[in-house]
Protein backbone atom coordinates (compact mmCIF):
# COMPACT_ATOMS: atom_id res chain seq x y z
CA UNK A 1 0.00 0.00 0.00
CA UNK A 2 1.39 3.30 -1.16
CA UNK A 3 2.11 6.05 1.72
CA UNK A 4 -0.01 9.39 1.14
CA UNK A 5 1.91 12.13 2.22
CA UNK A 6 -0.11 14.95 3.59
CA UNK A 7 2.02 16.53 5.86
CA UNK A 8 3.77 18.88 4.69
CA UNK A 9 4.58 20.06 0.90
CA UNK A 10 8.21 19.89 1.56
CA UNK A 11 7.88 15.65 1.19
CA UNK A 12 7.80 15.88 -3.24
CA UNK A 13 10.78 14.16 -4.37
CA UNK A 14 12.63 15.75 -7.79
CA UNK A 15 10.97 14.81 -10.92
CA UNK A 16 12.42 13.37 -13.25
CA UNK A 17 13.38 16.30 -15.75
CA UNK A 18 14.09 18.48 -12.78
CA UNK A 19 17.00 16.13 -12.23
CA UNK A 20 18.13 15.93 -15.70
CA UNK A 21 18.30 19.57 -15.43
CA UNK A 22 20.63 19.38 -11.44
CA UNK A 23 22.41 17.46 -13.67
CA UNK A 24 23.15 19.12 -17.04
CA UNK A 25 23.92 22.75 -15.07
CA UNK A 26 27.20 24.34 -15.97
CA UNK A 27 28.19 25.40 -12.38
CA UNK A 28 30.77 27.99 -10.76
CA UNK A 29 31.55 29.29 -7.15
CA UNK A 30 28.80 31.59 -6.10
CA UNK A 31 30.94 33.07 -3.40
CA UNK A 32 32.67 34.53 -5.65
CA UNK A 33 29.45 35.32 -8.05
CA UNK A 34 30.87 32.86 -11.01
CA UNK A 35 28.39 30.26 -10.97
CA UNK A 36 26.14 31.24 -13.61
CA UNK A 37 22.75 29.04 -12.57
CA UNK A 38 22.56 31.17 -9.59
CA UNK A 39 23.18 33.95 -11.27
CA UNK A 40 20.64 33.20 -13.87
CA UNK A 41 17.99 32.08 -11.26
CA UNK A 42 18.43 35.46 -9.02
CA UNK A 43 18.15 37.54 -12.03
CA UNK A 44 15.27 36.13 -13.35
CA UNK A 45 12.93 35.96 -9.92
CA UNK A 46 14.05 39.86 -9.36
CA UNK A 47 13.10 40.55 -12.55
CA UNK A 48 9.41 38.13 -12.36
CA UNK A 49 8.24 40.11 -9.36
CA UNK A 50 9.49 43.43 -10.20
CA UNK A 51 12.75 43.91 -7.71
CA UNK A 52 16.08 45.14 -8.37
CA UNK A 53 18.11 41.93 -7.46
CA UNK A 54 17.99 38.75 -5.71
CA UNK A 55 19.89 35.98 -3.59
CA UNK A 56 19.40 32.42 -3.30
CA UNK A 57 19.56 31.17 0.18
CA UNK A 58 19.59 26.98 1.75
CA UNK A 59 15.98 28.05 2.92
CA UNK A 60 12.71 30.09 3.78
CA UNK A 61 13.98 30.38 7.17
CA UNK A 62 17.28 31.92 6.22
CA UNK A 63 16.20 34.25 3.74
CA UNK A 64 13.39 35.83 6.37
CA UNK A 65 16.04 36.08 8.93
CA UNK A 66 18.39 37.78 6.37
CA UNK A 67 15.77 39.69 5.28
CA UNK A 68 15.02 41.01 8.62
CA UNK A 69 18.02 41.54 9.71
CA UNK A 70 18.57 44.12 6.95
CA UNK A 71 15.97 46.61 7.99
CA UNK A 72 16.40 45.97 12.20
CA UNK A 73 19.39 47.50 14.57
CA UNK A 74 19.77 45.81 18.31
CA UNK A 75 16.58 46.41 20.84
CA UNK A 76 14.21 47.25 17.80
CA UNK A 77 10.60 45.69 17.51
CA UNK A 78 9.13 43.68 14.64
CA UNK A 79 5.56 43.66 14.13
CA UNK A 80 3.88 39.88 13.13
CA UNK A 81 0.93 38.21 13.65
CA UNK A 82 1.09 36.19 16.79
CA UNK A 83 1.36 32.77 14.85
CA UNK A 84 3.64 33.87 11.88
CA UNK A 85 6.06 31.65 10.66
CA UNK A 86 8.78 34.05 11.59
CA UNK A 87 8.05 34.17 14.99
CA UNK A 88 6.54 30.37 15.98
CA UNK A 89 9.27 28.14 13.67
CA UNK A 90 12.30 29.98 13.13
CA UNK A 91 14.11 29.28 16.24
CA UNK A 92 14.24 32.89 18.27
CA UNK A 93 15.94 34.01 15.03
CA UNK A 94 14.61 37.63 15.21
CA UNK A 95 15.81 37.41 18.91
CA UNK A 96 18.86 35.41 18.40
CA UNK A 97 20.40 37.36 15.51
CA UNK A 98 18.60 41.26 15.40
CA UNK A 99 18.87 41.21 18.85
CA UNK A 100 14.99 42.15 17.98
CA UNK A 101 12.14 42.44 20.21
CA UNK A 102 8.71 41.05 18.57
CA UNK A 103 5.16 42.44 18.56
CA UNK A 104 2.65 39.35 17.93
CA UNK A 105 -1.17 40.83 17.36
CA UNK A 106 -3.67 38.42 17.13
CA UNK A 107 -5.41 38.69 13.87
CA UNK A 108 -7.77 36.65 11.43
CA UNK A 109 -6.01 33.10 9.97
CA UNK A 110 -2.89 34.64 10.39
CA UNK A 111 -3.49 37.47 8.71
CA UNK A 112 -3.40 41.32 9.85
CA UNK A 113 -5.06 44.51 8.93
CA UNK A 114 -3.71 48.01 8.74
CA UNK A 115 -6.03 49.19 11.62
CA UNK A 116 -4.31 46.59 14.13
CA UNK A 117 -0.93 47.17 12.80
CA UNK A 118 -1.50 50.87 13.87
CA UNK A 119 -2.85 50.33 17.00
CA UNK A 120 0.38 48.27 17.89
CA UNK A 121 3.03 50.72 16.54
CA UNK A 122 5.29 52.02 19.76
CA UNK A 123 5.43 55.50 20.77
CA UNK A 124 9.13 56.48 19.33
CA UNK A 125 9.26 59.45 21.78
CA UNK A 126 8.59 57.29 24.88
CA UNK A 127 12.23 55.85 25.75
CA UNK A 128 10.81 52.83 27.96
CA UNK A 129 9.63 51.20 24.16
CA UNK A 130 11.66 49.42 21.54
CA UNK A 131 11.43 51.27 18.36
CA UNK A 132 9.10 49.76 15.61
CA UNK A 133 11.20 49.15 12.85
CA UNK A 134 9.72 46.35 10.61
CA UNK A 135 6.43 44.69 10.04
CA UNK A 136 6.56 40.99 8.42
CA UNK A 137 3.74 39.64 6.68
CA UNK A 138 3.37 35.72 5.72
CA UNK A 139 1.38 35.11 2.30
CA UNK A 140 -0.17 32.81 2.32
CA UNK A 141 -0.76 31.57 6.00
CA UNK A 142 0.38 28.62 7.06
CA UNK A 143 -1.52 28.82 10.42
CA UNK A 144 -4.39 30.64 8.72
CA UNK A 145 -4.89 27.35 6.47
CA UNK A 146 -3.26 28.62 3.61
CA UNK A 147 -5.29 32.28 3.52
CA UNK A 148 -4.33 35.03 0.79
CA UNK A 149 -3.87 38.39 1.52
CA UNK A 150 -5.96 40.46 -0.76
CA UNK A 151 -3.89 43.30 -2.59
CA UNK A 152 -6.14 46.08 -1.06
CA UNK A 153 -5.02 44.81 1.93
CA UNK A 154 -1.47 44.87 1.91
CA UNK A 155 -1.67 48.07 -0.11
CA UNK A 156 -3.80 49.69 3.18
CA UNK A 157 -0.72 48.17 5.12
CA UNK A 158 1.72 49.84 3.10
CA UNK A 159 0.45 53.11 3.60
CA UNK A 160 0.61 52.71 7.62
CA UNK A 161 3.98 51.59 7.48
CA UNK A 162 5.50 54.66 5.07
CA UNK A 163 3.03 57.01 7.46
CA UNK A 164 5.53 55.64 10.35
CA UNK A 165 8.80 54.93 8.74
CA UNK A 166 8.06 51.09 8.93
CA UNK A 167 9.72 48.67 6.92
CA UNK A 168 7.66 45.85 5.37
CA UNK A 169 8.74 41.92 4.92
CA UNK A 170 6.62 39.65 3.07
CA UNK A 171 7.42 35.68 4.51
CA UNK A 172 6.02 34.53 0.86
CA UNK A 173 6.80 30.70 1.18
CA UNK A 174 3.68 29.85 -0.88
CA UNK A 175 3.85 33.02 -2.35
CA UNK A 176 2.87 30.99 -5.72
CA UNK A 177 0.49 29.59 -4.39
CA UNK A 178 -1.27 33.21 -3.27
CA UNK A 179 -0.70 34.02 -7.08
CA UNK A 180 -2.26 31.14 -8.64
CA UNK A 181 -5.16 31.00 -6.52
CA UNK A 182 -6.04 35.38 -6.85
CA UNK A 183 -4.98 34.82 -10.82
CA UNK A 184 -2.68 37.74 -9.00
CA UNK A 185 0.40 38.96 -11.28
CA UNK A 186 3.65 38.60 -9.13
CA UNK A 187 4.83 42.45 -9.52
CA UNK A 188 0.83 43.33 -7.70
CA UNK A 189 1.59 40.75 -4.88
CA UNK A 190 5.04 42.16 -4.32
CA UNK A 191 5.21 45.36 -5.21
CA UNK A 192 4.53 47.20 -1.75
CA UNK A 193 7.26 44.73 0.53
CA UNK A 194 10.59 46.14 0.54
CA UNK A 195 12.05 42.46 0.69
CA UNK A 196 10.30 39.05 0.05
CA UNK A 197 11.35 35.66 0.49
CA UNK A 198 10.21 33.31 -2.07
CA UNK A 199 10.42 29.27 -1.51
CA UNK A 200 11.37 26.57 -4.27
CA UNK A 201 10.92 23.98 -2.19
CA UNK A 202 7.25 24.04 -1.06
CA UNK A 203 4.69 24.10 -3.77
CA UNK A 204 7.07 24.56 -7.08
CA UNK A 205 8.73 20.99 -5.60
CA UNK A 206 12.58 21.75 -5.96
CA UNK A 207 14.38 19.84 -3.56
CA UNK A 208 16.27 22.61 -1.34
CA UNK A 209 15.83 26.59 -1.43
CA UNK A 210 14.47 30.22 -0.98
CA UNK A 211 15.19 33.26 -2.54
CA UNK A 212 15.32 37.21 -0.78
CA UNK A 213 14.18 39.75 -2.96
CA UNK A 214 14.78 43.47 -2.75
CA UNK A 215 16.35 46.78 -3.85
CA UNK A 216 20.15 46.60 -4.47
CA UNK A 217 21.69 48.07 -1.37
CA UNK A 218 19.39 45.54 0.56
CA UNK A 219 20.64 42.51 -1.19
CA UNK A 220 24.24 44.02 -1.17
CA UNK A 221 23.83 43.90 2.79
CA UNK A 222 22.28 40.92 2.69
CA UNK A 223 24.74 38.67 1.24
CA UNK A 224 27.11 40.25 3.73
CA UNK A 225 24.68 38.97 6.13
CA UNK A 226 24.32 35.20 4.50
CA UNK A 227 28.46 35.34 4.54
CA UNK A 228 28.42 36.06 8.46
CA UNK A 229 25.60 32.91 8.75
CA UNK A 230 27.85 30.87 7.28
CA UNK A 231 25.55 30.68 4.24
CA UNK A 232 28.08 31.17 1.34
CA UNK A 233 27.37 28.21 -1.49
CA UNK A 234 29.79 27.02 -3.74
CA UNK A 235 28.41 25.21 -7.03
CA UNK A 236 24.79 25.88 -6.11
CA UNK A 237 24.00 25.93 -9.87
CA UNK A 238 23.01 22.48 -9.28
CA UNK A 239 20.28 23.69 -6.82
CA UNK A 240 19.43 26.57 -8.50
CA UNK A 241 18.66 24.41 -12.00
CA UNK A 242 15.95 23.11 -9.87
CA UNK A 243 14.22 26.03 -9.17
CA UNK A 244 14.42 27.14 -12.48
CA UNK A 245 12.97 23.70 -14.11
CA UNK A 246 10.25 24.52 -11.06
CA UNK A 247 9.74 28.02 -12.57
CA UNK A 248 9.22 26.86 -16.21
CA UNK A 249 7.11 23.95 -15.09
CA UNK A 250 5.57 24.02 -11.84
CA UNK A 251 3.72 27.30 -11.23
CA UNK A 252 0.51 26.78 -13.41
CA UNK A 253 -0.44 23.37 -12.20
CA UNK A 254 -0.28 24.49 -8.18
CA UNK A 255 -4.37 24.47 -9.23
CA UNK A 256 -4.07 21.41 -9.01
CA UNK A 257 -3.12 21.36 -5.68
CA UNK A 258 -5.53 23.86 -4.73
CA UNK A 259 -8.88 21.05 -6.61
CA UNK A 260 -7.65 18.34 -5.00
CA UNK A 261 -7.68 20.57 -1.52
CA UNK A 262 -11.10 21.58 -1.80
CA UNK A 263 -11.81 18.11 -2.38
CA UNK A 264 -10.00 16.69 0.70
CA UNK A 265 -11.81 19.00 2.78
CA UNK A 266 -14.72 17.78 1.24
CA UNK A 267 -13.72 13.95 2.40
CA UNK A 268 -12.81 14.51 5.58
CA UNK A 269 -15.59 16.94 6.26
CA UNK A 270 -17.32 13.29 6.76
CA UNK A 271 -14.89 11.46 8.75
CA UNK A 272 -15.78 10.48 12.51
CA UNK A 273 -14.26 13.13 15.25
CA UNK A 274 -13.83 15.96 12.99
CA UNK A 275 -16.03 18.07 14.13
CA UNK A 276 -15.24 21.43 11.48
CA UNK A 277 -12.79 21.63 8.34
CA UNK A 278 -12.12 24.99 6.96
CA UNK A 279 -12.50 25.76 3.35
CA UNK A 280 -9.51 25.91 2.12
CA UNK A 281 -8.01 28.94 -0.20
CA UNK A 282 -4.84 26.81 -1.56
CA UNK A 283 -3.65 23.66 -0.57
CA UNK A 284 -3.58 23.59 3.47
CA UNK A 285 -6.49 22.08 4.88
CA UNK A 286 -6.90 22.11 8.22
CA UNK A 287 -8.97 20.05 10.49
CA UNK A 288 -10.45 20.85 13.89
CA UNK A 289 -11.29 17.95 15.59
CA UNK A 290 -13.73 16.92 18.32
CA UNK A 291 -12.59 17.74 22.21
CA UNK A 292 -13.22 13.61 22.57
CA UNK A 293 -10.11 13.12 19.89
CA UNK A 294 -6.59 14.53 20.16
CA UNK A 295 -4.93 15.32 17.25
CA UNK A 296 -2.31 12.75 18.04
CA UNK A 297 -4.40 10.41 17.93
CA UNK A 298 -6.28 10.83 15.14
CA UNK A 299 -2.90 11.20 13.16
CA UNK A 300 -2.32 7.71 14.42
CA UNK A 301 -5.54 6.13 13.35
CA UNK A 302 -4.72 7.68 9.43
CA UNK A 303 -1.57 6.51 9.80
CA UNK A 304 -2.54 3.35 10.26
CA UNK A 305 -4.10 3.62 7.26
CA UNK A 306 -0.96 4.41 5.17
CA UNK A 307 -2.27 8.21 5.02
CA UNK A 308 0.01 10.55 6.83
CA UNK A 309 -1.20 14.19 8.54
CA UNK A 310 -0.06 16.59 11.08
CA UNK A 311 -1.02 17.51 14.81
CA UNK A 312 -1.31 21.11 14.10
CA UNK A 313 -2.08 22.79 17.81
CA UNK A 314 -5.02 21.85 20.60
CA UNK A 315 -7.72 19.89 18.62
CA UNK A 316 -5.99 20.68 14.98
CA UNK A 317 -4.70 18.99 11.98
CA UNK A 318 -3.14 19.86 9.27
CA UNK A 319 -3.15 18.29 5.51
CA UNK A 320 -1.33 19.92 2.29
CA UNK A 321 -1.58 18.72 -1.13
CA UNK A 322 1.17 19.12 -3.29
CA UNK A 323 3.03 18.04 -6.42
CA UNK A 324 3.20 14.23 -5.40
CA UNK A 325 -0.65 13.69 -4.33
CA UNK A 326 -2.01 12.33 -7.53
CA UNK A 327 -5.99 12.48 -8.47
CA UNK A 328 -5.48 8.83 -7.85
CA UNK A 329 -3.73 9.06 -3.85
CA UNK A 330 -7.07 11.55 -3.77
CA UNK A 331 -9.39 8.15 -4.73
CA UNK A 332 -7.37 6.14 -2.99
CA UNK A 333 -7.30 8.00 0.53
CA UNK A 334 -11.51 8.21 0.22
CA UNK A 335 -11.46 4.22 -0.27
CA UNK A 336 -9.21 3.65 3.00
CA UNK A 337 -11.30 6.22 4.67
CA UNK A 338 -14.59 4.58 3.75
């Protein structure tokens, strides 16, 4: 019996032409900017969502931290929703390596508005305060269930962070995903973020990889930054030939992912001890189970079953669809659940 993976969308395994393509790159030492796969790779995502330049990083979590350490300075604040990805799974990073103090605001699936950003801004006259410095956003939500920012939204944002000297970070892991699913070009989703991180890894399926995007001077900083982190590659061409195969190939069917989602939900809206699902916007679907069931548990019970999901917090699981789960794993998971 086949395994379904539904953990996470970081599971899909290199297709086959994406490995033909690791394999054919002509390669160099990035340190040194000669390997020309980067090279092409960083120049053409800057150039896709409208930035002047671009650096390929070993993953989502370095290229945030990078990226946040360019705009912060020692006992500032960052501004987040209280379960961002920036502040929850990246290891006290803002803490650790900004020397950062963090504002988490409770918002709606991970998501905040410009009203509650501007109620949480810090006096800059009142000394007993960190400074607010940077506000991160995280497109789509991986707490919220895979929500989408709406442009209007971040554009409202925007305007409260130039009103206060903000800076503004977009954590855009599934940042294709947000695209595909609004039909959204990438220049309107990341047009008002002074630096993005994009992932290869997630939805697109490369095996390894995340790119910051930004104005020059921030990327010039920023690879001073990925030097001091000990995140200097050597031939990454052969990494970076992924994400371009991933570029060329994997963008349009994420829709795919999204169906087969919506459909998921639609399965295990029927399944004992799940007592809600919410609709899903891309290809997180997450469960809230009964308070008789923990989500231990009920992870155990699929994965006796072959099917494999996520505790995802008190009384929630989590499911993603990706690359690898075929129309067929879909069938196949209803008949096991049945």
């Amino acid at each position: 019996m086949k395994t379904l993976e539904l953990r996470s969308d970081t599971f899909t395994r290199p297709t086959p032409g994406m490995l033909q393509a690791m394999m054919a790159a002509p390669v160099g030492d990035d340190v040194f900017g000669e390997d020309p796969t980067v090279n092409q790779l960083e120049e053409r995502l800057a150039a896709y969502f409208g930035k002047e330049a671009a650096m390929f990083c070993a993953s989502g979590t370095m290229a945030n931290q990078i990226g946040i350490q360019v705009h912060i300075r020692q006992g500032d604040e960052v501004i987040c929703e209280r379960e961002a990805h920036v502040y929850i799974y990246e290891g006290g990073g803002i803490a650790a390596f900004g020397g950062a103090s963090i504002r988490p605001i409770a918002g709606q699936r991970g998501q905040l508005t410009a009203t509650e950003i501007l109620a949480n801004i810090s006096d800059p006259h009142n000394v007993h305060l960190p400074i607010s410095r940077l506000v991160c956003l995280e497109n789509t939500a991986n707490r919220g269930g895979g929500s989408c920012y709406s442009i209007e939204n971040i554009r409202e944002i925007r305007q409260v962070c130039d009103q206060h000297q903000l800076a503004l970070h977009l954590d855009g892991a599934r940042l294709f995903n947000a695209m595909v699913a609004g039909n959204h070009t990438p220049e309107a989703l990341a047009a008002s973020f002074d630096t993005l991180s994009v992932c290869l890894s997630k939805g697109l399926g490369a095996p390894v990889g995340s790119v910051l995007l930004g104005s020059r001077d921030h990327i010039r900083l920023a690879r001073r930054i990925r030097k001091r982190m000990g995140g200097g590659w050597r031939q990454a061409g052969i990494l970076a030939a992924a994400g371009l195969y991933a570029l060329d190939n994997h963008i349009e069917r994420l829709a795919e992912d999204h169906q087969r989602a919506r459909a998921l939900a639609t399965i295990m809206r029927a399944v004992a001890g799940v007592k809600a699902v919410e609709e899903p916007e891309t290809n997180i679907v997450l469960l809230e189970l009964e308070a008789s069931l923990t989500p231990a548990t009920f992870c155990a019970s699929l994965a006796a079953k072959q099917i494999l999901c996520l505790p995802f917090g008190p009384q929630k699981v989590r499911m993603i669809t990706h690359l690898d789960f075929t129309e067929q794993d879909l069938n196949d998971l209803q008949e096991r659940l049945r």
